[in-house]
Protein backbone atom coordinates (compact mmCIF):
# COMPACT_ATOMS: atom_id res chain seq x y z
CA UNK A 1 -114.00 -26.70 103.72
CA UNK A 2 -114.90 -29.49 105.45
CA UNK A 3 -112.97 -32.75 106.12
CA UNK A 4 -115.84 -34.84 104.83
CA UNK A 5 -114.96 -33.19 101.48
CA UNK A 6 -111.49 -33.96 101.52
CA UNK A 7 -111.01 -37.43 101.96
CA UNK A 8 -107.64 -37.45 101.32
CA UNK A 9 -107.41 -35.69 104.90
CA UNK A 10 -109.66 -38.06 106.69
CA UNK A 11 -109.20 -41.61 105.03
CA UNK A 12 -112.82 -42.20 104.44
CA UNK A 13 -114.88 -42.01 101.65
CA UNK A 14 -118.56 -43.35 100.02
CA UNK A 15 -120.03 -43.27 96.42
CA UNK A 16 -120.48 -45.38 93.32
CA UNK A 17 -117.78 -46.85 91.17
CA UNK A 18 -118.56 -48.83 88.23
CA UNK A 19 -117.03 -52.45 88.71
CA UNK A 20 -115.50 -54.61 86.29
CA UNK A 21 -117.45 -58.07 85.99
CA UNK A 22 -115.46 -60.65 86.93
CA UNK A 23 -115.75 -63.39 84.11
CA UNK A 24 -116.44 -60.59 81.22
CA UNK A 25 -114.18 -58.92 79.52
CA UNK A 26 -115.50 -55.43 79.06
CA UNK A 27 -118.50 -55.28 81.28
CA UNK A 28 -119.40 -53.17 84.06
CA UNK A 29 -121.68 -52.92 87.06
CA UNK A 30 -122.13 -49.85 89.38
CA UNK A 31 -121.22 -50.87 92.90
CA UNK A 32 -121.57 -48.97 95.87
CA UNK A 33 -118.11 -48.82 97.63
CA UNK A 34 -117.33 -47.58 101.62
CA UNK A 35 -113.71 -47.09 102.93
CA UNK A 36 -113.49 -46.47 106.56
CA UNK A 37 -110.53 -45.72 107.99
CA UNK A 38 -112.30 -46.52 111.61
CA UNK A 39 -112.64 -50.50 110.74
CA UNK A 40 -109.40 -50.05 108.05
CA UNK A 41 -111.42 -52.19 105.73
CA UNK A 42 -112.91 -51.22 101.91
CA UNK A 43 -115.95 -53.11 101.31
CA UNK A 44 -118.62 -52.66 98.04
CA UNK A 45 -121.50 -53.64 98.24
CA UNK A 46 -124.59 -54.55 95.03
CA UNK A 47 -126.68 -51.94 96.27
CA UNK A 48 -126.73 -48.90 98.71
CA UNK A 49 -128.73 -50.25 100.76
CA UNK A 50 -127.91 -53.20 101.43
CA UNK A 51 -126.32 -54.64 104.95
CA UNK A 52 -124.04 -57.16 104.04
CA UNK A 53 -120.78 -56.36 101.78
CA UNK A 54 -120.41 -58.06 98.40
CA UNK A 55 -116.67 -58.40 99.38
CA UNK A 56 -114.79 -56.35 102.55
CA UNK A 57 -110.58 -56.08 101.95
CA UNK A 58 -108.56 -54.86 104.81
CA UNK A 59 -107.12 -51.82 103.91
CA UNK A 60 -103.37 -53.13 105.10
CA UNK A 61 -103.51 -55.75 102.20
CA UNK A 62 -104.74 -53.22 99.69
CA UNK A 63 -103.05 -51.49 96.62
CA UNK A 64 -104.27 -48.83 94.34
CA UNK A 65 -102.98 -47.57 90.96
CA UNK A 66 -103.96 -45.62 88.06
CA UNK A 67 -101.82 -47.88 85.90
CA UNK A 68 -104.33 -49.85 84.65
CA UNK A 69 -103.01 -52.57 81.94
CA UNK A 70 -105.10 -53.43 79.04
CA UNK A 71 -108.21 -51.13 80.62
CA UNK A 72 -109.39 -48.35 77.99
CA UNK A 73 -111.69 -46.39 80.40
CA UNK A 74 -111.01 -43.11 81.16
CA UNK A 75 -110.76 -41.86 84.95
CA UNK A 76 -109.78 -45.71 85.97
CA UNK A 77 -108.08 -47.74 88.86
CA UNK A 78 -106.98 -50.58 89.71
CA UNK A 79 -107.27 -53.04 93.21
CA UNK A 80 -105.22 -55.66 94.47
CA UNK A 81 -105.38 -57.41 97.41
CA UNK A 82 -104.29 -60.90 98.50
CA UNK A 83 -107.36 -63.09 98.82
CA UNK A 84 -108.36 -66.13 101.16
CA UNK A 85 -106.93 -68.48 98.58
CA UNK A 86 -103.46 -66.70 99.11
CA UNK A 87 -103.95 -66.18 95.27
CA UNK A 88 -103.61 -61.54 93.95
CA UNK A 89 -107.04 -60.44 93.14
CA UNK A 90 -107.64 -57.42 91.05
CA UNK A 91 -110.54 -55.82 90.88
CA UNK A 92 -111.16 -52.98 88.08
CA UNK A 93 -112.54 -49.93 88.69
CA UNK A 94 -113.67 -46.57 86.98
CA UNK A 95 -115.36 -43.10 88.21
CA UNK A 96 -117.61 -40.95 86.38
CA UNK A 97 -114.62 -38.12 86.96
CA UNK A 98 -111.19 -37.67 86.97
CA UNK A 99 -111.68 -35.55 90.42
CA UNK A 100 -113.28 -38.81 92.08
CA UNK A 101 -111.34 -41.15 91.56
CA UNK A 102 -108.30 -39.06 92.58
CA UNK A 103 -110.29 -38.64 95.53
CA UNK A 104 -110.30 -42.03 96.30
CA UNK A 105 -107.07 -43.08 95.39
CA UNK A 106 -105.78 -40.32 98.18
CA UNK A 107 -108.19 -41.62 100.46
CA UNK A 108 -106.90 -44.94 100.18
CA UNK A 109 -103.84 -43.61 100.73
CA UNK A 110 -104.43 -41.70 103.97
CA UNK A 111 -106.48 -44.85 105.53
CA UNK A 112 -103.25 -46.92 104.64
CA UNK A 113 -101.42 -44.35 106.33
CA UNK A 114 -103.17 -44.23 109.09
CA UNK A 115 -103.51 -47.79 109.81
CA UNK A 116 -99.71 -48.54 109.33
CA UNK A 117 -99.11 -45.96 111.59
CA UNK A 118 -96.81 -43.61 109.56
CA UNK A 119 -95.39 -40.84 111.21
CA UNK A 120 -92.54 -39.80 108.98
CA UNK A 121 -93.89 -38.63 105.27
CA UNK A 122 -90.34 -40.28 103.74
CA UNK A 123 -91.89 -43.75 104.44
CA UNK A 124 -95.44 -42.72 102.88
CA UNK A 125 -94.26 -42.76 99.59
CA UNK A 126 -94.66 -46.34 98.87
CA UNK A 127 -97.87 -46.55 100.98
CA UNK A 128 -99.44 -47.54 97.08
CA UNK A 129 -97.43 -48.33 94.03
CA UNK A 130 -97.92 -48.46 90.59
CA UNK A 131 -96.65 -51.56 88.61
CA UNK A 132 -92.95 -52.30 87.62
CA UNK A 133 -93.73 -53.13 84.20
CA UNK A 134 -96.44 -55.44 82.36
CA UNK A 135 -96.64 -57.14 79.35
CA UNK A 136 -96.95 -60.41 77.17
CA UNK A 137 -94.28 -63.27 76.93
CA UNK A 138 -94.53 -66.37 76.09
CA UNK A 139 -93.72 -69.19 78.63
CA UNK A 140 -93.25 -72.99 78.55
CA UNK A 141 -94.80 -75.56 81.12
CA UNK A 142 -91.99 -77.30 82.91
CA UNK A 143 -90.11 -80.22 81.04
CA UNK A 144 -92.02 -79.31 77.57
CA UNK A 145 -91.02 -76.92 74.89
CA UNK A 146 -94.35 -75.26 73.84
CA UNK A 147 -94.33 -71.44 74.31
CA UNK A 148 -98.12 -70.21 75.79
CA UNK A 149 -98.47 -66.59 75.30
CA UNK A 150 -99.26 -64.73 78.49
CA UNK A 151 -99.90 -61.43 80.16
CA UNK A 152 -96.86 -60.47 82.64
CA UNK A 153 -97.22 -58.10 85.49
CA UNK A 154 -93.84 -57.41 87.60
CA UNK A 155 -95.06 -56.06 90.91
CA UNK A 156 -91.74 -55.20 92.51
CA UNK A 157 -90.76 -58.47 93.93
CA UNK A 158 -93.82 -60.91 92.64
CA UNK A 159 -93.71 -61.50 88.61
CA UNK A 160 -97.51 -62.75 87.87
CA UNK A 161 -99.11 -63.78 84.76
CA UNK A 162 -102.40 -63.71 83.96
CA UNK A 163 -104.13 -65.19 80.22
CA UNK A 164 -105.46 -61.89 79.77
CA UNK A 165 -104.77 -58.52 80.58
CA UNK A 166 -108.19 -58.04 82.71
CA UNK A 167 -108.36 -61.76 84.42
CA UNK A 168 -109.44 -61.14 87.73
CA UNK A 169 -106.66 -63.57 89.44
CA UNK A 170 -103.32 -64.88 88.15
CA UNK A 171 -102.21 -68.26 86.52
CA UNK A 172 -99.27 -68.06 88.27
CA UNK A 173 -96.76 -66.15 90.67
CA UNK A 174 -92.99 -66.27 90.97
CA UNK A 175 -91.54 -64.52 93.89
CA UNK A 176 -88.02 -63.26 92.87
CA UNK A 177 -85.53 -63.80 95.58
CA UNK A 178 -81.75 -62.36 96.15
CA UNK A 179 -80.62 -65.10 94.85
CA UNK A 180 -81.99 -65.34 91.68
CA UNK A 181 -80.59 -63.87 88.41
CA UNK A 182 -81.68 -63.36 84.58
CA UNK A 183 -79.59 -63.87 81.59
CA UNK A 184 -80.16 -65.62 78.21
CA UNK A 185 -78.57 -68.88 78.56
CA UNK A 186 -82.34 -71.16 77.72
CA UNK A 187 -82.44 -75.28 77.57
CA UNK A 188 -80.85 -76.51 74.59
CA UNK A 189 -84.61 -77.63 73.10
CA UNK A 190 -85.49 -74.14 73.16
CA UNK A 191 -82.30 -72.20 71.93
CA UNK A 192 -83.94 -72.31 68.44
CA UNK A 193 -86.24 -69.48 69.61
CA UNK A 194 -85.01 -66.01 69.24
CA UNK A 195 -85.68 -63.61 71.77
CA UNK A 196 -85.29 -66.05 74.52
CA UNK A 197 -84.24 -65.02 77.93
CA UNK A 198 -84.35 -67.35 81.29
CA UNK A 199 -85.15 -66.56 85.17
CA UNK A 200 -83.12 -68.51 87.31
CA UNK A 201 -84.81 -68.92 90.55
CA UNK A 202 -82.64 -70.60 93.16
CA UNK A 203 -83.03 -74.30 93.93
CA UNK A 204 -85.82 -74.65 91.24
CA UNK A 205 -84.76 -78.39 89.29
CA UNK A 206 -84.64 -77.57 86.04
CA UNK A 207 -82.69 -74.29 85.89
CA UNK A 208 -86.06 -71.76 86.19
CA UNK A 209 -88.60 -70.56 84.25
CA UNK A 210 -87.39 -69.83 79.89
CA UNK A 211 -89.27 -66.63 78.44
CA UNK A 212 -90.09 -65.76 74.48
CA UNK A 213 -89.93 -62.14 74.29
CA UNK A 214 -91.67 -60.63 70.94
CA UNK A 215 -88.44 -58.93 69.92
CA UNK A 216 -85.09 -58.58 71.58
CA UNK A 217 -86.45 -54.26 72.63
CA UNK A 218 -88.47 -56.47 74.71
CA UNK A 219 -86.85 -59.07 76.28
CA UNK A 220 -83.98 -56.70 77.41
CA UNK A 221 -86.77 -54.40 78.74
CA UNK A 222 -87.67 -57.50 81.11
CA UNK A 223 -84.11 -58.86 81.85
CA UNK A 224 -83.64 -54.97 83.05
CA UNK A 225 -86.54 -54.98 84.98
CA UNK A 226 -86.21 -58.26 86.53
CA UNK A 227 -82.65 -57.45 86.97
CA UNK A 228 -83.19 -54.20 89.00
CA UNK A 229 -86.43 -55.58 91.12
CA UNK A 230 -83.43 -58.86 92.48
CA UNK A 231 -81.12 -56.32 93.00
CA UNK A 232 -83.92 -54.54 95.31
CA UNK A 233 -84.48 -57.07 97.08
CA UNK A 234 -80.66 -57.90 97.57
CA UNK A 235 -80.38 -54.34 99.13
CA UNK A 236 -83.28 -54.58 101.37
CA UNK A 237 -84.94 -57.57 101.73
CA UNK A 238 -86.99 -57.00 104.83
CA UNK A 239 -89.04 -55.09 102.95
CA UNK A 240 -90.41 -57.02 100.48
CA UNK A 241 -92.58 -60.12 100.65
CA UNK A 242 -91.61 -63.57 100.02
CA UNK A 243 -94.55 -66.10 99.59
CA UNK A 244 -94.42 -69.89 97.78
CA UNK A 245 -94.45 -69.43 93.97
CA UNK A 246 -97.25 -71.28 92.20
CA UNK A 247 -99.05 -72.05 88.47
CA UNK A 248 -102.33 -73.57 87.72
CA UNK A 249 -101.66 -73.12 84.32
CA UNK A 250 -98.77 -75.87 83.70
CA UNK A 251 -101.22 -78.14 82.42
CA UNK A 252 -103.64 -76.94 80.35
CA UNK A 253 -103.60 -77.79 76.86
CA UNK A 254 -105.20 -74.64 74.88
CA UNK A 255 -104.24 -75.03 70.63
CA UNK A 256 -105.23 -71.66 70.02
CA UNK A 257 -102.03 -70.48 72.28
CA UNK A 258 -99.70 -73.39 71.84
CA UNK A 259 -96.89 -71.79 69.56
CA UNK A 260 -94.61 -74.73 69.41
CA UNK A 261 -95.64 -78.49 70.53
CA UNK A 262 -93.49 -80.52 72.40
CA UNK A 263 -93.56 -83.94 74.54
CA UNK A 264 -96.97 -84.92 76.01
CA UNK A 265 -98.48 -83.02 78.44
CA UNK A 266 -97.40 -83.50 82.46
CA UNK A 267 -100.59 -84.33 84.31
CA UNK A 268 -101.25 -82.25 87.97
CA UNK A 269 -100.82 -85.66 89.67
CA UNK A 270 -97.10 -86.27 88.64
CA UNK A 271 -96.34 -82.73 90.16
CA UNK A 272 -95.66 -81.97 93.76
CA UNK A 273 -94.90 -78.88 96.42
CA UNK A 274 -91.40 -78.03 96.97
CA UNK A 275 -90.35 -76.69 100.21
CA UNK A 276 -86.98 -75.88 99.28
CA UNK A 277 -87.47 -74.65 96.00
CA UNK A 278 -91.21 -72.60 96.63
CA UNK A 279 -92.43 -73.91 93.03
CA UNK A 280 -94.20 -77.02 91.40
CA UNK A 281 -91.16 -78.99 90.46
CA UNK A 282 -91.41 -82.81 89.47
CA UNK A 283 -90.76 -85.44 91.28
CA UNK A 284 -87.29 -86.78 91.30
């Protein structure tokens, strides 16, 4: 057999995928996708022919999974990269067969491997990873006490939330750091919410970021998880990575997900950048 027909030897591979619209919600659009492991880049582009990539992602920044939250397509993967804006893109993908898109997520693989170098097979086993856990919770804006229901991805260190499951970037990212912790103790205004649970990221005013978890199964599932992802990066904290923790979503006002109203809404102009604390925070 030839190495062209096992890309998971050579790193390289060609051939349609159908593409996940960014703005729709269950639409799809065959894409023609390249992975060289010669330039390390993926690229797709609208048409086979044509010259100039729709979008080309290093392949050093790239992650692939067959965990694919809220997706119901069969034979289905999932991208994520880091984008200009600094912000996680995902991009969703599916295969006409299970055998090709296995083939691409162990070519994916190998041109990871390849780039990065490995020599030893012990440190290829993270070259991709699948997601910690994901679900929804409900979280509150800072200094208000309505809980928005959102989606909530743990990718070992980086907790990101998204309004739905298939949004092609996140509302928001908190980077968990040694020194954080989880436990239950919430704000007074919102210790009339069961299922409550709070992240206490160090140096954040305010105590962190309070959580409404559907049922207590559930919010111990996530204090677990969180738990065990700070305790990861306790024991090895070179490895993981450690950017500024942001929201855009602290200040919309949406009824339909607003569970419990409380003071008016902060507007993005009282809010400012943090250095010590890596979130929005308000001013003092």
């Amino acid at each position: 057999m030839k190495d062209v027909d096992r890309p998971y030897i050579t790193g390289s591979i060609q051939g349609f995928l159908h593409k996940k619209k960014r703005q729709l919600v269950d639409e799809y659009q065959r894409r023609f996708f390249i992975l060289s492991h010669e330039s390390q880049t993926l690229s797709y582009f609208i048409n086979c022919g044509d010259k100039k990539p729709k979008c080309c992602i290093h392949v050093s920044s790239l992650n692939a999974s067959l965990t694919v939250p809220g997706m119901d397509r069969p034979n289905a993967m999932l991208l994520t990269y880091r984008g200009e804006s600094g912000k996680m893109r995902n991009i969703f993908v599916y295969a006409d067969s299970g055998q090709i898109i296995m083939d691409w997520l162990c070519a994916i693989r190998m041109a990871k491997i390849i780039a990065a170098n490995v020599v030893d097979i012990k440190d290829a086993v993270e070259i991709t990873k699948d997601l910690t856990k994901w679900g929804e919770l409900c979280k509150t804006p800072p200094q208000q006490t309505k809980l928005q229901k959102r989606f909530f991805v743990l990718d070992r260190n980086c907790l990101r939330y998204y309004k739905y499951p298939q949004d092609a970037e996140p509302l928001g990212e908190i980077f968990l750091r040694e020194n954080d912790w989880v436990d239950t103790n919430v704000p007074p205004l919102l210790a009339h919410h069961p299922n409550m649970f709070m992240l206490h990221t160090c140096g954040r005013e305010g105590g962190g970021f309070p959580f409404h978890a559907e049922d207590s199964v559930v919010r111990d599932a996530w204090m677990a998880a969180i738990h065990a992802a700070i305790e990861s990066v306790k024991k090895c904290p070179a490895v993981f990575t450690f950017k500024r923790s942001y929201t855009t979503d602290d200040y919309v006002e949406s009824k339909s997900d607003s569970v419990d109203q409380g003071p008016s809404p902060i507007t993005p102009s009282t809010f400012q950048f943090s250095d010590i604390n890596n979130v929005w925070d308000p001013p003092t």
